[in-house]
C-alpha atoms as a PDB file:
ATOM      1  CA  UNK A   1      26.454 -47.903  14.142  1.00  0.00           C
ATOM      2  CA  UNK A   2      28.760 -50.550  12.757  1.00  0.00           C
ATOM      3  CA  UNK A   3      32.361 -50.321  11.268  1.00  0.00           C
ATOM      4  CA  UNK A   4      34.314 -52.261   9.786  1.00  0.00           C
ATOM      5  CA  UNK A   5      37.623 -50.676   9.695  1.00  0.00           C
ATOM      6  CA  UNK A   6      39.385 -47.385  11.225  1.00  0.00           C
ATOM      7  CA  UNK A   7      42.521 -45.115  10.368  1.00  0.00           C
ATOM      8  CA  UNK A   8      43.722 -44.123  12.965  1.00  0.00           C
ATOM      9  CA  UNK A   9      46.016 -41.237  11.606  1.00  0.00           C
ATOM     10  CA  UNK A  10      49.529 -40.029  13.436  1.00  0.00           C
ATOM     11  CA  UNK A  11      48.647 -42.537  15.446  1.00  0.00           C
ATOM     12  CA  UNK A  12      51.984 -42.080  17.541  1.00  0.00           C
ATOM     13  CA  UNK A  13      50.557 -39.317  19.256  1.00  0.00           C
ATOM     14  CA  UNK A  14      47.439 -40.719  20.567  1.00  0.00           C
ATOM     15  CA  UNK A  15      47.533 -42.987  23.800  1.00  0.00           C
ATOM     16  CA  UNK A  16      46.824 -47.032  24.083  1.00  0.00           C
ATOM     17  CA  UNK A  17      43.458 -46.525  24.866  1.00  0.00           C
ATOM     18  CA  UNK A  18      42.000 -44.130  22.842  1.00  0.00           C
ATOM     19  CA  UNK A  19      43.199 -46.144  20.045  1.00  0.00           C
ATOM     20  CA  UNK A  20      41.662 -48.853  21.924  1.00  0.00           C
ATOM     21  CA  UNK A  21      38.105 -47.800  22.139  1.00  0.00           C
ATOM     22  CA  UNK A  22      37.612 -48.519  18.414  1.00  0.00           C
ATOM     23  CA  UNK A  23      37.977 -51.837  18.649  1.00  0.00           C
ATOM     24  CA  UNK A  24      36.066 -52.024  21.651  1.00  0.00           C
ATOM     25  CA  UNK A  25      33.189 -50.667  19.911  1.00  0.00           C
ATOM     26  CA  UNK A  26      33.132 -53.461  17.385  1.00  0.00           C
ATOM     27  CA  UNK A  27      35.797 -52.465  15.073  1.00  0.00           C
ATOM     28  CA  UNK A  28      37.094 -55.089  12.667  1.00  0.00           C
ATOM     29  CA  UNK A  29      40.257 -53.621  11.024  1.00  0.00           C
ATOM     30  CA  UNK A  30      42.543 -51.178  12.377  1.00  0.00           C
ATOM     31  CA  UNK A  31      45.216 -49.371  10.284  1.00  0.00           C
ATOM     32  CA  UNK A  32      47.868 -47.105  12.132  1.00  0.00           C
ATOM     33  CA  UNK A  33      49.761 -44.885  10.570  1.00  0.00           C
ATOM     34  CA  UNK A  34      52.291 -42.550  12.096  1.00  0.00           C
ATOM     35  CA  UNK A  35      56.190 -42.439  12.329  1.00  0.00           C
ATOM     36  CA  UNK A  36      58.157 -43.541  16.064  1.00  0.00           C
ATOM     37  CA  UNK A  37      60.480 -41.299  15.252  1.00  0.00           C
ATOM     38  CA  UNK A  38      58.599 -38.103  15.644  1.00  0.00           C
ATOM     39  CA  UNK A  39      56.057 -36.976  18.343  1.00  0.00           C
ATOM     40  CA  UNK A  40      55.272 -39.524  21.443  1.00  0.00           C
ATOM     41  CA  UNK A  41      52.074 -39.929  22.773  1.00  0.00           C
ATOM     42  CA  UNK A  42      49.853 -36.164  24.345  1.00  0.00           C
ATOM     43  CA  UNK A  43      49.655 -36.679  27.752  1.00  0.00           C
ATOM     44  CA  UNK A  44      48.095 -34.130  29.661  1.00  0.00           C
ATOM     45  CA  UNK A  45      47.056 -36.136  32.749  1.00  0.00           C
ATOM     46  CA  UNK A  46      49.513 -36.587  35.517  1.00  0.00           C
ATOM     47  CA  UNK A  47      47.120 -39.391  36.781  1.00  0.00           C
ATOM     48  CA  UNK A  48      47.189 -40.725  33.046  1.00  0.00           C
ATOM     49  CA  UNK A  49      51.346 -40.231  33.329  1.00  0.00           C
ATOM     50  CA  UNK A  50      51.427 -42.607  36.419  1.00  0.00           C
ATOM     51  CA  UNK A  51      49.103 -45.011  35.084  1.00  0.00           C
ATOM     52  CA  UNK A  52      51.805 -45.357  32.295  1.00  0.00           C
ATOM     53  CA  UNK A  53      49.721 -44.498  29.354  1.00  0.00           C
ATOM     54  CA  UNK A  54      52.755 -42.271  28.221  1.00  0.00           C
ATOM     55  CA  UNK A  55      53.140 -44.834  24.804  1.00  0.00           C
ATOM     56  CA  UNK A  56      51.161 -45.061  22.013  1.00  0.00           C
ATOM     57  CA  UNK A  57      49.618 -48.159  20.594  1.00  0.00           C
ATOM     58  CA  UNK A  58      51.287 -47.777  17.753  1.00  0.00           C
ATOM     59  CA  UNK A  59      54.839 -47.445  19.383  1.00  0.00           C
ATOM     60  CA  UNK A  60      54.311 -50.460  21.966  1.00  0.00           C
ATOM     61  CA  UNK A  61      53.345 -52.948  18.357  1.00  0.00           C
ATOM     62  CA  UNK A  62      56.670 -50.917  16.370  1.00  0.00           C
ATOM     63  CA  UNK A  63      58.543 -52.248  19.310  1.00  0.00           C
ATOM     64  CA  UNK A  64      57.421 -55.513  19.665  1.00  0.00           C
ATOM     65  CA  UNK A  65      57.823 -56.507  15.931  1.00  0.00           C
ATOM     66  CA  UNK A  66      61.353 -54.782  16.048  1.00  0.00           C
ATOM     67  CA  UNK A  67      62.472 -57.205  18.635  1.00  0.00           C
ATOM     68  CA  UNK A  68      64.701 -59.893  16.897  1.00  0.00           C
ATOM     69  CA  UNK A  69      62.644 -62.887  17.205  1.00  0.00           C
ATOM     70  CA  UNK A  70      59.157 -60.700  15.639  1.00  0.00           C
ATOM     71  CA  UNK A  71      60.842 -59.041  12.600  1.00  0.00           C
ATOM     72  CA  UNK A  72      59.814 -62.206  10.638  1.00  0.00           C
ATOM     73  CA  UNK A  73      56.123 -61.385  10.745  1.00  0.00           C
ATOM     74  CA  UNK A  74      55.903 -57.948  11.153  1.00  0.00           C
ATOM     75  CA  UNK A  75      53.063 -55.873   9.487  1.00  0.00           C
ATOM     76  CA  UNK A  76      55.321 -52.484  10.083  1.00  0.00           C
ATOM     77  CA  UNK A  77      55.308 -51.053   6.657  1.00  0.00           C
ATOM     78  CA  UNK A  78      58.140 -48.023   5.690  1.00  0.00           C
ATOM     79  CA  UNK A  79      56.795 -45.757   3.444  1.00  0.00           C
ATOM     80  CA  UNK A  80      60.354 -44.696   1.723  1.00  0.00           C
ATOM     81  CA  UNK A  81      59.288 -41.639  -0.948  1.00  0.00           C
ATOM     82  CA  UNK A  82      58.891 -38.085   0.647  1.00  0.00           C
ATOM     83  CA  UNK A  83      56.644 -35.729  -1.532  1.00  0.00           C
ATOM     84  CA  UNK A  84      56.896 -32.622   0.326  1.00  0.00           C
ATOM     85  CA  UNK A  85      60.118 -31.211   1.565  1.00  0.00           C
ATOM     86  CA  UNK A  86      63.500 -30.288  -0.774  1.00  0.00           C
ATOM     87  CA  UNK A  87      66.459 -33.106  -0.343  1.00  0.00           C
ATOM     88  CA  UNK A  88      68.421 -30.353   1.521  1.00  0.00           C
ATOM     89  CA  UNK A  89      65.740 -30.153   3.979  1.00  0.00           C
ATOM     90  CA  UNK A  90      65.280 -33.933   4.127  1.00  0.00           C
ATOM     91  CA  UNK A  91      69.342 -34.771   4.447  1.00  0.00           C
ATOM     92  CA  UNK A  92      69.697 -34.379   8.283  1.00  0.00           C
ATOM     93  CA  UNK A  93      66.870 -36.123   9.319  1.00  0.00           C
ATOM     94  CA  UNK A  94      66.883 -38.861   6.928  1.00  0.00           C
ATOM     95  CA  UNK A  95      70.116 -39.699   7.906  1.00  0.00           C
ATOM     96  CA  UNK A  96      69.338 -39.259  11.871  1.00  0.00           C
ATOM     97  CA  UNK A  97      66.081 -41.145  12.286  1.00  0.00           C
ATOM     98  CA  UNK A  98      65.759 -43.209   9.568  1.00  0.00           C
ATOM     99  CA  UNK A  99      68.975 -44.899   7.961  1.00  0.00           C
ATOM    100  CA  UNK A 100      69.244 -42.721   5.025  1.00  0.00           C
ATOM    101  CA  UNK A 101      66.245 -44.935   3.548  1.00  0.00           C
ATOM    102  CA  UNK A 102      63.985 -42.141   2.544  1.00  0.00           C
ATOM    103  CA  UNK A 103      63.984 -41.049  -0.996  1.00  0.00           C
ATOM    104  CA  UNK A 104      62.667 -37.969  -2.873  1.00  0.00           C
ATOM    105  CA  UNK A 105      60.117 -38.058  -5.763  1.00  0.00           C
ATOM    106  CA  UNK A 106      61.862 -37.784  -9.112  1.00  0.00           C
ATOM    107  CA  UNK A 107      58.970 -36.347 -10.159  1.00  0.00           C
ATOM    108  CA  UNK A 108      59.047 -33.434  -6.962  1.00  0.00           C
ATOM    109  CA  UNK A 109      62.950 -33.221  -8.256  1.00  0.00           C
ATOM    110  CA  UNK A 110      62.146 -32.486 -11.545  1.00  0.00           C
ATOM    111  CA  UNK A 111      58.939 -30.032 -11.334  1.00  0.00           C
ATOM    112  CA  UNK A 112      58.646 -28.262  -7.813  1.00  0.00           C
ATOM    113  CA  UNK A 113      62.710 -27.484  -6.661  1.00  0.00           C
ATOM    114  CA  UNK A 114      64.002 -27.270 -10.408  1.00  0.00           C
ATOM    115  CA  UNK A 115      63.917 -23.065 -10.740  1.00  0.00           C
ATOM    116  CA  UNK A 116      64.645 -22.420  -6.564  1.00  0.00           C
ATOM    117  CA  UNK A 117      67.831 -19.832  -6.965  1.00  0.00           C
ATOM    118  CA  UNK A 118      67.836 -19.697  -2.716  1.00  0.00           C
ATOM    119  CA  UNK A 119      68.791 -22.417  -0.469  1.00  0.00           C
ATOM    120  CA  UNK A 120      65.857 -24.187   1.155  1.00  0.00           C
ATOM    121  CA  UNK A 121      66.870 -23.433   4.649  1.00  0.00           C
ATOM    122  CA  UNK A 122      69.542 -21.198   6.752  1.00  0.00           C
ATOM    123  CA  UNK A 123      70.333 -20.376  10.613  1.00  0.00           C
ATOM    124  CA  UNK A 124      70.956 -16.851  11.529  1.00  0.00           C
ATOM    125  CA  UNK A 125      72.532 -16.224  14.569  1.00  0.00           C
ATOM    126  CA  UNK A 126      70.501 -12.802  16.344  1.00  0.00           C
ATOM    127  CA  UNK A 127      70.832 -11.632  19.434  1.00  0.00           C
ATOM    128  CA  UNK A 128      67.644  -9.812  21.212  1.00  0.00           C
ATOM    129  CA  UNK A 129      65.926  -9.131  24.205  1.00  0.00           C
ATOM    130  CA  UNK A 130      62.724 -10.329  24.801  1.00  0.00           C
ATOM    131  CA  UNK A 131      60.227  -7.354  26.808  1.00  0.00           C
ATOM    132  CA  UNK A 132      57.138  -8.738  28.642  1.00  0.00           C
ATOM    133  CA  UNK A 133      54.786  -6.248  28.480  1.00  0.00           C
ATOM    134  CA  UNK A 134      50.686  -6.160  29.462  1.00  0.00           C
ATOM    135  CA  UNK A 135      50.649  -6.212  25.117  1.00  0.00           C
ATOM    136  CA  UNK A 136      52.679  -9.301  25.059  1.00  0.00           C
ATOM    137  CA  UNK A 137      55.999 -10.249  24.168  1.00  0.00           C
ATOM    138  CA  UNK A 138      58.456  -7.334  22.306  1.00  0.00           C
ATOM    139  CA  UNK A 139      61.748  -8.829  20.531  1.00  0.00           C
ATOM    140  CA  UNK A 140      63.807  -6.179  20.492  1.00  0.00           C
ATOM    141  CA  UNK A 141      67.138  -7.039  18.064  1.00  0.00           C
ATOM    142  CA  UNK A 142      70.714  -5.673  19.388  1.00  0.00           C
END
């Protein structure tokens, strides 16, 4: 079978060369898409962990066109409107990972968070004790 082109979706989290077997196969277009900034590479192989297939494709090409002398010709594209999470929600990370250059929908603003009374996200602090038992795990609060 022929192909012409692959996605390779969240392609941060999948090593070099299973992104590489694509194009081995013939492939003539590959698109990655996934963010550096959230999950690395599953490694589950401690031979696969010495052989240093720890990064992704897609990270090892983010780095090289973020080096100084690359940025020029980069195809790195930023998607910068979020469609799922409220601006509260979004604040902390946006400003962590990624420069405060994400933006919000107007039109998720304006339909989806416009009648929320509650505040999109809080941190309790519990205490408990945790009971391993042959039926599982019992939280028990204090």
């Amino acid at each position: 079978m022929k192909f012409t082109c692959c996605i390779v979706d969240e392609a941060t989290q999948a090593t070099e060369p299973e992104c590489l077997a694509p194009l081995i196969l013939g492939c003539e277009k590959m698109v990655l898409v996934g963010d550096p900034n959230q999950l690395p590479a599953t490694v589950l192989s401690s031979e696969a962990e010495n052989r240093k297939f720890r990064q992704s494709l897609f990270t090892r090409m983010y780095n090289f066109y973020n080096e100084e002398e690359n940025k020029d010709r980069s195809p790195v594209m930023m998607l910068t409107t979020q469609y799922r999470m409220h601006p509260e929600i979004l604040a902390w990370p946006n400003q962590w990972f990624y420069d405060n250059k994400l933006q919000t929908s107007p039109a998720l603003l304006n339909d989806k968070f416009r009648d929320i009374r509650v505040r999109p996200y809080l941190f309790l602090n519990m205490s408990s004790q945790e009971d391993q038992s042959d039926k599982g795990y019992q939280i028990n609060s204090i």
